[in-house]
PDB file of N, CA and C in Angstrom:
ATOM      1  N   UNK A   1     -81.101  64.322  32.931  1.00  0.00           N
ATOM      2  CA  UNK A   1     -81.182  63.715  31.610  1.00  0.00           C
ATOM      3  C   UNK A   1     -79.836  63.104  31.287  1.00  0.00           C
ATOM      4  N   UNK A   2     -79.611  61.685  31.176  1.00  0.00           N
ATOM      5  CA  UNK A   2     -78.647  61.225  30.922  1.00  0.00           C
ATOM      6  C   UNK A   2     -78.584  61.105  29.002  1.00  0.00           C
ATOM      7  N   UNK A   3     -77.363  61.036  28.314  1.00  0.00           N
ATOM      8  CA  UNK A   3     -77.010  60.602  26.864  1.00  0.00           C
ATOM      9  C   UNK A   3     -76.578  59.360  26.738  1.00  0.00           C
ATOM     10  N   UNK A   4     -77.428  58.755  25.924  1.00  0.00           N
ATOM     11  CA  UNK A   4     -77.170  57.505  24.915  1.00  0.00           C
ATOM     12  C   UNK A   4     -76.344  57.617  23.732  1.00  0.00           C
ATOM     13  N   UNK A   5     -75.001  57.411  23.776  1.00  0.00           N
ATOM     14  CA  UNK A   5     -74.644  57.099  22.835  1.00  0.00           C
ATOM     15  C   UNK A   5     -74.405  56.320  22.051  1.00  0.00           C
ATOM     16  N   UNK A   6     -75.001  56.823  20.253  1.00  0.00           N
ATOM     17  CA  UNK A   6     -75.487  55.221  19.520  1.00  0.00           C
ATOM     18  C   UNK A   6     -74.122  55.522  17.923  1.00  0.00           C
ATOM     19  N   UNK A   7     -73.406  54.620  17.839  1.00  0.00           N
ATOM     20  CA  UNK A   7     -72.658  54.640  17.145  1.00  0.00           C
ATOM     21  C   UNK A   7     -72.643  54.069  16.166  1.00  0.00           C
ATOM     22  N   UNK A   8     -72.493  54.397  15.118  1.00  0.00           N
ATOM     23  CA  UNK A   8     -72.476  53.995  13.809  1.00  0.00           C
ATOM     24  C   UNK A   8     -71.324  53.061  13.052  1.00  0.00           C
ATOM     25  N   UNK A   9     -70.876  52.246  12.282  1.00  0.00           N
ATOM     26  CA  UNK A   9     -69.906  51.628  11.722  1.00  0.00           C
ATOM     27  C   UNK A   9     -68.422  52.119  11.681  1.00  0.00           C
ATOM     28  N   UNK A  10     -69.153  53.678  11.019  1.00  0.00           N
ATOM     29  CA  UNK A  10     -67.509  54.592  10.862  1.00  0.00           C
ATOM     30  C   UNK A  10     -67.099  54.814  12.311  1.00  0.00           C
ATOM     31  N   UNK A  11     -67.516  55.025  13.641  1.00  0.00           N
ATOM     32  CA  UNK A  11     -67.407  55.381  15.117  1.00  0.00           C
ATOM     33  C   UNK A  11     -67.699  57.125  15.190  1.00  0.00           C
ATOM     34  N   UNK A  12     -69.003  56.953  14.339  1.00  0.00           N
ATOM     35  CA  UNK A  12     -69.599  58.494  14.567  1.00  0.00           C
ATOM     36  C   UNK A  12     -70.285  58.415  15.215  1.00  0.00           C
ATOM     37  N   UNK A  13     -70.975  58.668  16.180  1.00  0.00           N
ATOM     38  CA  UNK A  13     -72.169  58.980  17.053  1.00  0.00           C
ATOM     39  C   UNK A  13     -72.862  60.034  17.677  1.00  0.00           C
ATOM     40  N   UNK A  14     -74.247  59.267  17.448  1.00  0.00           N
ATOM     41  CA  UNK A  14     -74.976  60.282  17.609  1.00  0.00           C
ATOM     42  C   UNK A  14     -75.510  60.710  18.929  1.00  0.00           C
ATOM     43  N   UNK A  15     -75.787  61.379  19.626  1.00  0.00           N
ATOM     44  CA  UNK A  15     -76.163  61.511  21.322  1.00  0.00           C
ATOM     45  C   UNK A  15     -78.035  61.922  21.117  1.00  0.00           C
ATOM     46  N   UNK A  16     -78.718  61.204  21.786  1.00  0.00           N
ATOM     47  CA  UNK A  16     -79.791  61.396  21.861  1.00  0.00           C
ATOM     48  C   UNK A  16     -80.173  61.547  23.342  1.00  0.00           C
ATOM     49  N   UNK A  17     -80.598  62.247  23.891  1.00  0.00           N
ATOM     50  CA  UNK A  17     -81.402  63.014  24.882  1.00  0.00           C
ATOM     51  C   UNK A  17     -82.773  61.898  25.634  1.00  0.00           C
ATOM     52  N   UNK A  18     -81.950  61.795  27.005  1.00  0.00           N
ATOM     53  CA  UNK A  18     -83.175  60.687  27.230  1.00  0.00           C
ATOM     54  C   UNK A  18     -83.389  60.978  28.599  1.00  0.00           C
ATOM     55  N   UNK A  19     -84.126  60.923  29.423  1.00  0.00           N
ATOM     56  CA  UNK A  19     -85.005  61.110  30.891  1.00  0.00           C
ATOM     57  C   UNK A  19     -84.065  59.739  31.497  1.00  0.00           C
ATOM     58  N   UNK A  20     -83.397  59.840  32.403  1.00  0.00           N
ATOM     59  CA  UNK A  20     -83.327  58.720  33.003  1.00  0.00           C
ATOM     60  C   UNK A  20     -83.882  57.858  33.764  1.00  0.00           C
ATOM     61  N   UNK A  21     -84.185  56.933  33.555  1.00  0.00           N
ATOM     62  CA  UNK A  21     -84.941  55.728  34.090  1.00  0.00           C
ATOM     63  C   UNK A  21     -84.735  55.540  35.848  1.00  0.00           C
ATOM     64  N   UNK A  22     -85.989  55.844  36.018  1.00  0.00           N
ATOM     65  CA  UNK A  22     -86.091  55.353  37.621  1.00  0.00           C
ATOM     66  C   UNK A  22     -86.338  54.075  38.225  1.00  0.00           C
ATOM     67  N   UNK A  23     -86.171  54.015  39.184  1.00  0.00           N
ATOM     68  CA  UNK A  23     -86.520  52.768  39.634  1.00  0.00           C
ATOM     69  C   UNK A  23     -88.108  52.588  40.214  1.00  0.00           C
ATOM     70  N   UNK A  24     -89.012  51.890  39.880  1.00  0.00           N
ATOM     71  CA  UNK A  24     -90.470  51.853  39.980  1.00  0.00           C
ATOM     72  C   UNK A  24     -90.985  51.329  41.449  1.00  0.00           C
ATOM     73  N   UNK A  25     -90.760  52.553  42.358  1.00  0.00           N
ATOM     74  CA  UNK A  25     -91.454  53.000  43.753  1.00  0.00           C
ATOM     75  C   UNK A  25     -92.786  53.317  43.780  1.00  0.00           C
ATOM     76  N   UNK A  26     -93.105  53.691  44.947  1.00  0.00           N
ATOM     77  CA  UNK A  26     -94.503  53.868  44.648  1.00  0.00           C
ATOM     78  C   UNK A  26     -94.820  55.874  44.525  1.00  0.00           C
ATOM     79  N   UNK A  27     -93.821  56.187  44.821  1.00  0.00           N
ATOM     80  CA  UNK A  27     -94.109  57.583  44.244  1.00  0.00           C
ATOM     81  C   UNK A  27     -93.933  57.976  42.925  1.00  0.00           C
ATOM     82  N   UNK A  28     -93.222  56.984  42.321  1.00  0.00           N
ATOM     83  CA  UNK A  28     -92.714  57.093  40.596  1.00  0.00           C
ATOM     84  C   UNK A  28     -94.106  56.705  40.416  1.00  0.00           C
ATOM     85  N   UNK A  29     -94.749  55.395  40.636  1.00  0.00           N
ATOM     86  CA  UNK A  29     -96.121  55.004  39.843  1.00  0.00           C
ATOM     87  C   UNK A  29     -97.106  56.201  40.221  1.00  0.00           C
ATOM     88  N   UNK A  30     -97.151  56.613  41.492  1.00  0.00           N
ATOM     89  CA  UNK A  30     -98.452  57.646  41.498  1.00  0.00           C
ATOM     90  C   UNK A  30     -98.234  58.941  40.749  1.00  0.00           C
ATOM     91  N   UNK A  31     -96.895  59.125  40.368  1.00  0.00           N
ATOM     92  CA  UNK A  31     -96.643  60.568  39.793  1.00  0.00           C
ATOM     93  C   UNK A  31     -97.349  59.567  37.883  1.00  0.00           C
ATOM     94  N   UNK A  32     -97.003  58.439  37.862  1.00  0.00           N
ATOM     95  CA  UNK A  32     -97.156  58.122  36.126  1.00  0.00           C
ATOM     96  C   UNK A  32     -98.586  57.942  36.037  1.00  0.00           C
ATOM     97  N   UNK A  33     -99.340  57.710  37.204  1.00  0.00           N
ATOM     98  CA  UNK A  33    -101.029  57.493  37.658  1.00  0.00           C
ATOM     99  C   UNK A  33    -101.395  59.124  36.947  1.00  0.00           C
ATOM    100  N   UNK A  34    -100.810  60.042  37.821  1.00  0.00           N
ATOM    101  CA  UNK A  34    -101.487  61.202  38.047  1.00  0.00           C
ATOM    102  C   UNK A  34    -101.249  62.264  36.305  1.00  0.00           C
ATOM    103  N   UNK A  35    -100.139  61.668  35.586  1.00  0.00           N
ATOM    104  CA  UNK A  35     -99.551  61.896  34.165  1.00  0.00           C
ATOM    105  C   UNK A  35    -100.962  61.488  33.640  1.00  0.00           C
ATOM    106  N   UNK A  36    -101.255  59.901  33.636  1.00  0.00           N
ATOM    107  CA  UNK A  36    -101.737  59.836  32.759  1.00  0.00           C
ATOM    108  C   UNK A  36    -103.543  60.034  32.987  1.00  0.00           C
ATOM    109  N   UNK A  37    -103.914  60.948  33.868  1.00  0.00           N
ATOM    110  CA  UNK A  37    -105.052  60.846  34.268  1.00  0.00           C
ATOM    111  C   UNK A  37    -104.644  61.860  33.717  1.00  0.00           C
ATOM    112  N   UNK A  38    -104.214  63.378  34.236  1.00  0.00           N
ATOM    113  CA  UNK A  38    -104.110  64.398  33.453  1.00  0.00           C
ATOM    114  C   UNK A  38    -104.224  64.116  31.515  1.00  0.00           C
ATOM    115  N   UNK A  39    -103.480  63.461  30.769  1.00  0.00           N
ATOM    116  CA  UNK A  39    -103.731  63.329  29.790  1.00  0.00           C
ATOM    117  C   UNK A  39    -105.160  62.547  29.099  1.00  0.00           C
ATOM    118  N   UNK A  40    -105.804  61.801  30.024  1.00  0.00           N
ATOM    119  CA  UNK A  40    -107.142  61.382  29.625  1.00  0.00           C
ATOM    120  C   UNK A  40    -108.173  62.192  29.716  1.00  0.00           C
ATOM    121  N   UNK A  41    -107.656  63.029  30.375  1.00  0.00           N
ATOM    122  CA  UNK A  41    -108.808  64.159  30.974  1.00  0.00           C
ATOM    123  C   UNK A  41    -108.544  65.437  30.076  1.00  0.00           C
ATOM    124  N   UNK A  42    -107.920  65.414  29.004  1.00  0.00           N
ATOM    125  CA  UNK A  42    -107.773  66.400  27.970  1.00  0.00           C
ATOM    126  C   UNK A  42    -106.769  67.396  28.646  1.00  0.00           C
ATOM    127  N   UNK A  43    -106.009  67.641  29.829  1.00  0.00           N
ATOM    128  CA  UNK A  43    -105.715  68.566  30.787  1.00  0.00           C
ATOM    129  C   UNK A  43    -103.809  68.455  29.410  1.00  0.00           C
ATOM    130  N   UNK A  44    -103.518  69.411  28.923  1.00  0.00           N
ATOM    131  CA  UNK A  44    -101.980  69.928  28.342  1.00  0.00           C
ATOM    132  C   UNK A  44    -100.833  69.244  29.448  1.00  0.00           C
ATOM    133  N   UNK A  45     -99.883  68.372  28.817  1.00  0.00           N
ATOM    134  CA  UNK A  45     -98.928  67.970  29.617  1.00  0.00           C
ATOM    135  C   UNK A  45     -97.950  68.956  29.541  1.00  0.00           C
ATOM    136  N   UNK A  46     -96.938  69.284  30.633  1.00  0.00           N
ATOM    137  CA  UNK A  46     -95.458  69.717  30.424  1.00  0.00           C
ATOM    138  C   UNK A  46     -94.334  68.758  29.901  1.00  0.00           C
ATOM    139  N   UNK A  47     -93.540  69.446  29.053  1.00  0.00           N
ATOM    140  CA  UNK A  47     -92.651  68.228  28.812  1.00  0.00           C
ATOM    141  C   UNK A  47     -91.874  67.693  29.104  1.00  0.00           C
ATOM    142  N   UNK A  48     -91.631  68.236  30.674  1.00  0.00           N
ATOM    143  CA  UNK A  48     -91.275  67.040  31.705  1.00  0.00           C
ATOM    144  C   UNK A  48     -92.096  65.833  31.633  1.00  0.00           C
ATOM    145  N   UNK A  49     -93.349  66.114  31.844  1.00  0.00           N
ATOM    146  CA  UNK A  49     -94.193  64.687  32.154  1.00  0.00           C
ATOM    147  C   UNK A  49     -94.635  63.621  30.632  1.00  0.00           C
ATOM    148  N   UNK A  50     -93.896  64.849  29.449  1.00  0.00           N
ATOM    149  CA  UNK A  50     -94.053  63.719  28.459  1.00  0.00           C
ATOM    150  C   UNK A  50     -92.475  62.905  28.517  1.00  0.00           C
ATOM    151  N   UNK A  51     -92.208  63.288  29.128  1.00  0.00           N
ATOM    152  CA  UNK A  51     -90.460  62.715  29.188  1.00  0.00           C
ATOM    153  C   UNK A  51     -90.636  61.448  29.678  1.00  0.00           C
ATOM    154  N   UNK A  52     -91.529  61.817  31.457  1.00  0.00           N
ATOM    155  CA  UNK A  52     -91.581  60.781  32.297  1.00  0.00           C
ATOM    156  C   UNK A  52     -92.393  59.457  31.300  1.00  0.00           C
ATOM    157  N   UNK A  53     -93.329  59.714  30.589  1.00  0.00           N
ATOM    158  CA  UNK A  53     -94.427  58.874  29.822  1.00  0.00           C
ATOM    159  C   UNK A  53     -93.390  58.374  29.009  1.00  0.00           C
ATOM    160  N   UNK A  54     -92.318  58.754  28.458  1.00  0.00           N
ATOM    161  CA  UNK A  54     -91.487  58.172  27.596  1.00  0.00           C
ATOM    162  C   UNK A  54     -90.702  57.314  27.852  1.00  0.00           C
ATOM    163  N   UNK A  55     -90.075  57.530  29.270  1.00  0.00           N
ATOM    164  CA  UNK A  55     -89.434  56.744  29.667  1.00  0.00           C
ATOM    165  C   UNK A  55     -89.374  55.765  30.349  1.00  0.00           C
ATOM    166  N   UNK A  56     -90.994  55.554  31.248  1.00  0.00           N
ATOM    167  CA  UNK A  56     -91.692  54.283  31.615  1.00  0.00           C
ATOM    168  C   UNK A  56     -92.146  53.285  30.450  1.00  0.00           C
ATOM    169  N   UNK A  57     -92.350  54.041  28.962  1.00  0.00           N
ATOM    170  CA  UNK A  57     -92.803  53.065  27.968  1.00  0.00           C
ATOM    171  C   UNK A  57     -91.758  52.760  27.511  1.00  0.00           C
ATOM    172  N   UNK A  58     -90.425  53.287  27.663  1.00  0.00           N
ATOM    173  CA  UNK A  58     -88.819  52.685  27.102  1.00  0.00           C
ATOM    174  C   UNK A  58     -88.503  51.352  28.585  1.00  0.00           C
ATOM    175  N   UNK A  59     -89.040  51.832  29.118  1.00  0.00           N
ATOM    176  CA  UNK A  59     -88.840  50.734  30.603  1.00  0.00           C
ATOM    177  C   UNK A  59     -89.449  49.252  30.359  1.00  0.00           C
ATOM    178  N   UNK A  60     -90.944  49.599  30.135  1.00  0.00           N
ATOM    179  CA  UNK A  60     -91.185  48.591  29.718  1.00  0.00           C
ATOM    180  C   UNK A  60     -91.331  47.875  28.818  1.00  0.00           C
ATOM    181  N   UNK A  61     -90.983  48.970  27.803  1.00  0.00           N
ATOM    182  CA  UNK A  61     -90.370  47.715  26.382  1.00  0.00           C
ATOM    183  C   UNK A  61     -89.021  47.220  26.779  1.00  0.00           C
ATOM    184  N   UNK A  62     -88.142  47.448  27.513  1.00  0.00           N
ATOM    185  CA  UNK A  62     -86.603  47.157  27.749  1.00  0.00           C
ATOM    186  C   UNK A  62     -87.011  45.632  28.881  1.00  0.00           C
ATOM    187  N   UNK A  63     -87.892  45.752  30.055  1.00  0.00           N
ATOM    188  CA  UNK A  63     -88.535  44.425  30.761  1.00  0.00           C
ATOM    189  C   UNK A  63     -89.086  43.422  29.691  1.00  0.00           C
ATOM    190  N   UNK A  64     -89.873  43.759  29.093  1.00  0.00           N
ATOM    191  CA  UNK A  64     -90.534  42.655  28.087  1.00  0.00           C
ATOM    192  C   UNK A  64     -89.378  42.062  27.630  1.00  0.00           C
ATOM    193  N   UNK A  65     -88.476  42.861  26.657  1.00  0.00           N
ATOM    194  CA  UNK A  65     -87.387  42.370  26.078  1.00  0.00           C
ATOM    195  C   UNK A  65     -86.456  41.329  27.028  1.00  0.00           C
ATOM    196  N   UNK A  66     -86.629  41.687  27.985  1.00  0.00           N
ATOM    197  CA  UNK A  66     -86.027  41.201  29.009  1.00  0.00           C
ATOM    198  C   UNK A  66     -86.546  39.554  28.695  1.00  0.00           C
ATOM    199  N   UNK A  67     -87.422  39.662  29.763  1.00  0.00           N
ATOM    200  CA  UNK A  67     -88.409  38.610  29.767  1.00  0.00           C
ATOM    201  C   UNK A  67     -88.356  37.613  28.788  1.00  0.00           C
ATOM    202  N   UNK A  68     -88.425  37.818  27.746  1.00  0.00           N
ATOM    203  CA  UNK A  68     -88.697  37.364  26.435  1.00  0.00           C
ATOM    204  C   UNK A  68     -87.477  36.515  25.812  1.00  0.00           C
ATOM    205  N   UNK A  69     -86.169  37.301  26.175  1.00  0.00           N
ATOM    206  CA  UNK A  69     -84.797  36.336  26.241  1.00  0.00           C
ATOM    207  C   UNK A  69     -84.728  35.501  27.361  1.00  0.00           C
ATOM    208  N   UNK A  70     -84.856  35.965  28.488  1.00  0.00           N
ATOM    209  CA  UNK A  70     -84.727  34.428  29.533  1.00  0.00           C
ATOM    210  C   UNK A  70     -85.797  33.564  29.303  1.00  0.00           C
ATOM    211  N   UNK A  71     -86.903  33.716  28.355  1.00  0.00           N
ATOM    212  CA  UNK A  71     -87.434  32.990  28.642  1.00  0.00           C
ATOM    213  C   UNK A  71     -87.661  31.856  27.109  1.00  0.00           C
ATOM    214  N   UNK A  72     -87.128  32.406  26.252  1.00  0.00           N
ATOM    215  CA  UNK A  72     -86.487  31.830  25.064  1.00  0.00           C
ATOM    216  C   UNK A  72     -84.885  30.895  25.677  1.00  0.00           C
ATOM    217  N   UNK A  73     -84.220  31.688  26.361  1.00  0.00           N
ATOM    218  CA  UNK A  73     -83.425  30.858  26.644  1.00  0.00           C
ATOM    219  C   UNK A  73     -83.183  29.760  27.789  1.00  0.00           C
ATOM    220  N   UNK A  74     -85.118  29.795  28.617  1.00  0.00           N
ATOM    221  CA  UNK A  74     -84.899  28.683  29.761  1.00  0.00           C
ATOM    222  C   UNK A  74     -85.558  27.660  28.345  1.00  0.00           C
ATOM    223  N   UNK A  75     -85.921  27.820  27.165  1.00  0.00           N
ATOM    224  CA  UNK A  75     -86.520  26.918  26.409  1.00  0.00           C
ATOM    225  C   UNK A  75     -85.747  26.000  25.609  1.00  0.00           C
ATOM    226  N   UNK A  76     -84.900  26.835  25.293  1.00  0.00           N
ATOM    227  CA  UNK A  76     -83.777  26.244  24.665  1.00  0.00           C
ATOM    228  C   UNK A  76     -83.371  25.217  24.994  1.00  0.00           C
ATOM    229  N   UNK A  77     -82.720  25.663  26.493  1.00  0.00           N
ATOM    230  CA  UNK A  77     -81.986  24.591  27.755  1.00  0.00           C
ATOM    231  C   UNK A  77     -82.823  24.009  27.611  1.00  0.00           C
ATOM    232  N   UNK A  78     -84.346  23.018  27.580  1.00  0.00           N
ATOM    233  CA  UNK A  78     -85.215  22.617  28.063  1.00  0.00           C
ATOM    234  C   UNK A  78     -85.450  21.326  26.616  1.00  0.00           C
ATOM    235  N   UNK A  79     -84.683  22.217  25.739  1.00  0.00           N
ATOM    236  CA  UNK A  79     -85.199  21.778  24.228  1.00  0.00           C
ATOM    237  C   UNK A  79     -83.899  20.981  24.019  1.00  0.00           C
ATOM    238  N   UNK A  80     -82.407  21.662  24.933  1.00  0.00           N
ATOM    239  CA  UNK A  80     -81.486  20.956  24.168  1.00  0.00           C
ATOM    240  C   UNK A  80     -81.287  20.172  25.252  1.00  0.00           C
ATOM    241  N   UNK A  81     -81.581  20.130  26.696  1.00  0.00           N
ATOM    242  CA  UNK A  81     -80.664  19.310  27.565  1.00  0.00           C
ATOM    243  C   UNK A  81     -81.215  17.793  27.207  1.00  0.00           C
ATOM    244  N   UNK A  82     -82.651  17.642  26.870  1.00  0.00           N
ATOM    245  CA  UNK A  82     -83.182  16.020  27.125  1.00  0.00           C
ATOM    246  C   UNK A  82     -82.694  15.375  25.771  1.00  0.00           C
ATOM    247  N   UNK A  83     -82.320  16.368  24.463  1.00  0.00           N
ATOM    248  CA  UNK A  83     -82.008  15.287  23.568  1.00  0.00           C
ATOM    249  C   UNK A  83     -80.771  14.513  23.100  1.00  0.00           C
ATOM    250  N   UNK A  84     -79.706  15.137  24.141  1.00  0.00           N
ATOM    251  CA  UNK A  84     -78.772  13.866  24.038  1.00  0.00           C
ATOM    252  C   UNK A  84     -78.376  12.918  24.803  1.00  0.00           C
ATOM    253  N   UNK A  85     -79.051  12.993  25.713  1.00  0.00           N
ATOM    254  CA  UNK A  85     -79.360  11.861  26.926  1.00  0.00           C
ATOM    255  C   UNK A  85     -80.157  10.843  26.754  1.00  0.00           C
ATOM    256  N   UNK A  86     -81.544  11.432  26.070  1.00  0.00           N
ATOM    257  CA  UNK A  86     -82.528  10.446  25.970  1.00  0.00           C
ATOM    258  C   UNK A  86     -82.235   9.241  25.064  1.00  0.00           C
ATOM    259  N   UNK A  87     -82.544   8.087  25.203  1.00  0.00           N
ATOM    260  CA  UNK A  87     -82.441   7.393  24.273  1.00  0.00           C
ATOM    261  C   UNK A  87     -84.007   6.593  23.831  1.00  0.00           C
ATOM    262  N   UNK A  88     -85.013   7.075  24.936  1.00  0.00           N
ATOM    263  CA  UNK A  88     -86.089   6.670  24.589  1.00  0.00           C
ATOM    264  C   UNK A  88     -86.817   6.584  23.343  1.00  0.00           C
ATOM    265  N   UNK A  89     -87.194   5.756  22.389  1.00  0.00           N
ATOM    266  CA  UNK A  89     -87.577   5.919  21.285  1.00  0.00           C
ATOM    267  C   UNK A  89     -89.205   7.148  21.397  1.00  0.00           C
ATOM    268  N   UNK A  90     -89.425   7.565  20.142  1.00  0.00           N
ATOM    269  CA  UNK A  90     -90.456   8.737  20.658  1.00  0.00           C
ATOM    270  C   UNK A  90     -91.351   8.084  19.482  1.00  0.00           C
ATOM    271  N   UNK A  91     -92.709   7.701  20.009  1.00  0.00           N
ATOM    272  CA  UNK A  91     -93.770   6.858  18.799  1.00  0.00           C
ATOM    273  C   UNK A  91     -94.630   7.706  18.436  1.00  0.00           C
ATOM    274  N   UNK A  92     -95.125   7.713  17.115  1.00  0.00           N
ATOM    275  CA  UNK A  92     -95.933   8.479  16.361  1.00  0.00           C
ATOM    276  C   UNK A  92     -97.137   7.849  17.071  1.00  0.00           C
ATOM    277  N   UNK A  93     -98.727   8.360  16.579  1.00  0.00           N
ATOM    278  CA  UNK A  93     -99.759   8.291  16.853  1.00  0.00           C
ATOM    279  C   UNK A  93    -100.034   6.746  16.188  1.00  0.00           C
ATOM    280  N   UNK A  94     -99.371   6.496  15.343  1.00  0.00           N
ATOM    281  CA  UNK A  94     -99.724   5.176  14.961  1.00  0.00           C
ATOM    282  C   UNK A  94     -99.005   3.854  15.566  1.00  0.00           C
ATOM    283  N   UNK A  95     -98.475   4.424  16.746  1.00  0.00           N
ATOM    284  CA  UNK A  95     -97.036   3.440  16.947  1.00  0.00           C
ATOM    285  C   UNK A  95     -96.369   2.956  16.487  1.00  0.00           C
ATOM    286  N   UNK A  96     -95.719   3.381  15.625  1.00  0.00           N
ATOM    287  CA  UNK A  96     -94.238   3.819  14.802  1.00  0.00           C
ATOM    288  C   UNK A  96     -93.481   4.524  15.369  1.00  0.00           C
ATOM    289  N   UNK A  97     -91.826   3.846  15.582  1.00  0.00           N
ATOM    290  CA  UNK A  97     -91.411   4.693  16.343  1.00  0.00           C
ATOM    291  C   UNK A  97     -90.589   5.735  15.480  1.00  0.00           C
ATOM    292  N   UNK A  98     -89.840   6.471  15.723  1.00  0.00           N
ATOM    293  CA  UNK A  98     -89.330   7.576  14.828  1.00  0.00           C
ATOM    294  C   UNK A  98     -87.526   7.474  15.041  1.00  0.00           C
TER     295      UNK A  98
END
């Protein structure tokens, strides 16, 4: 179990208790397979394996997040590189140009 430390304005912080994040092999997925079949099946988890459930859903909210900035920022680039180059006029539906 590694600590996150999250600090506050004054430089107080607080340590919160977290499962450390593995890297997603195929024995990590069959152990999170076999978690969550146990929990569909009404079967009591240990709280090791609610740890593990915690920390694959901190995984993949941390990927999405991921995702979600490179891909805001290949848009950007995409949004800012053509408009100071272009000089093409851009025509409305009525052909008017703008």
């Amino acid at each position: 179990v590694q600590r996150n430390g999250i600090q506050n304005q004054i430089g107080n912080g607080n340590l919160a208790a977290v499962p450390k994040l593995r890297k997603r092999d195929d024995a990590y997925l069959q152990t999170q397979l076999l978690i969550a079949q146990k929990e569909e099946a009404g079967i009591q988890l240990q709280a090791e394996e609610y740890d593990l459930m915690a920390a694959a859903a901190d995984l993949n909210e941390i990927e999405e997040v991921d995702a979600n900035c490179i891909l805001m920022a290949n848009l950007q680039q995409a949004s800012s590189s053509g408009t100071e180059t272009d000089s093409t006029p851009v025509y409305d539906s009525d052909g008017s140009a703008e």
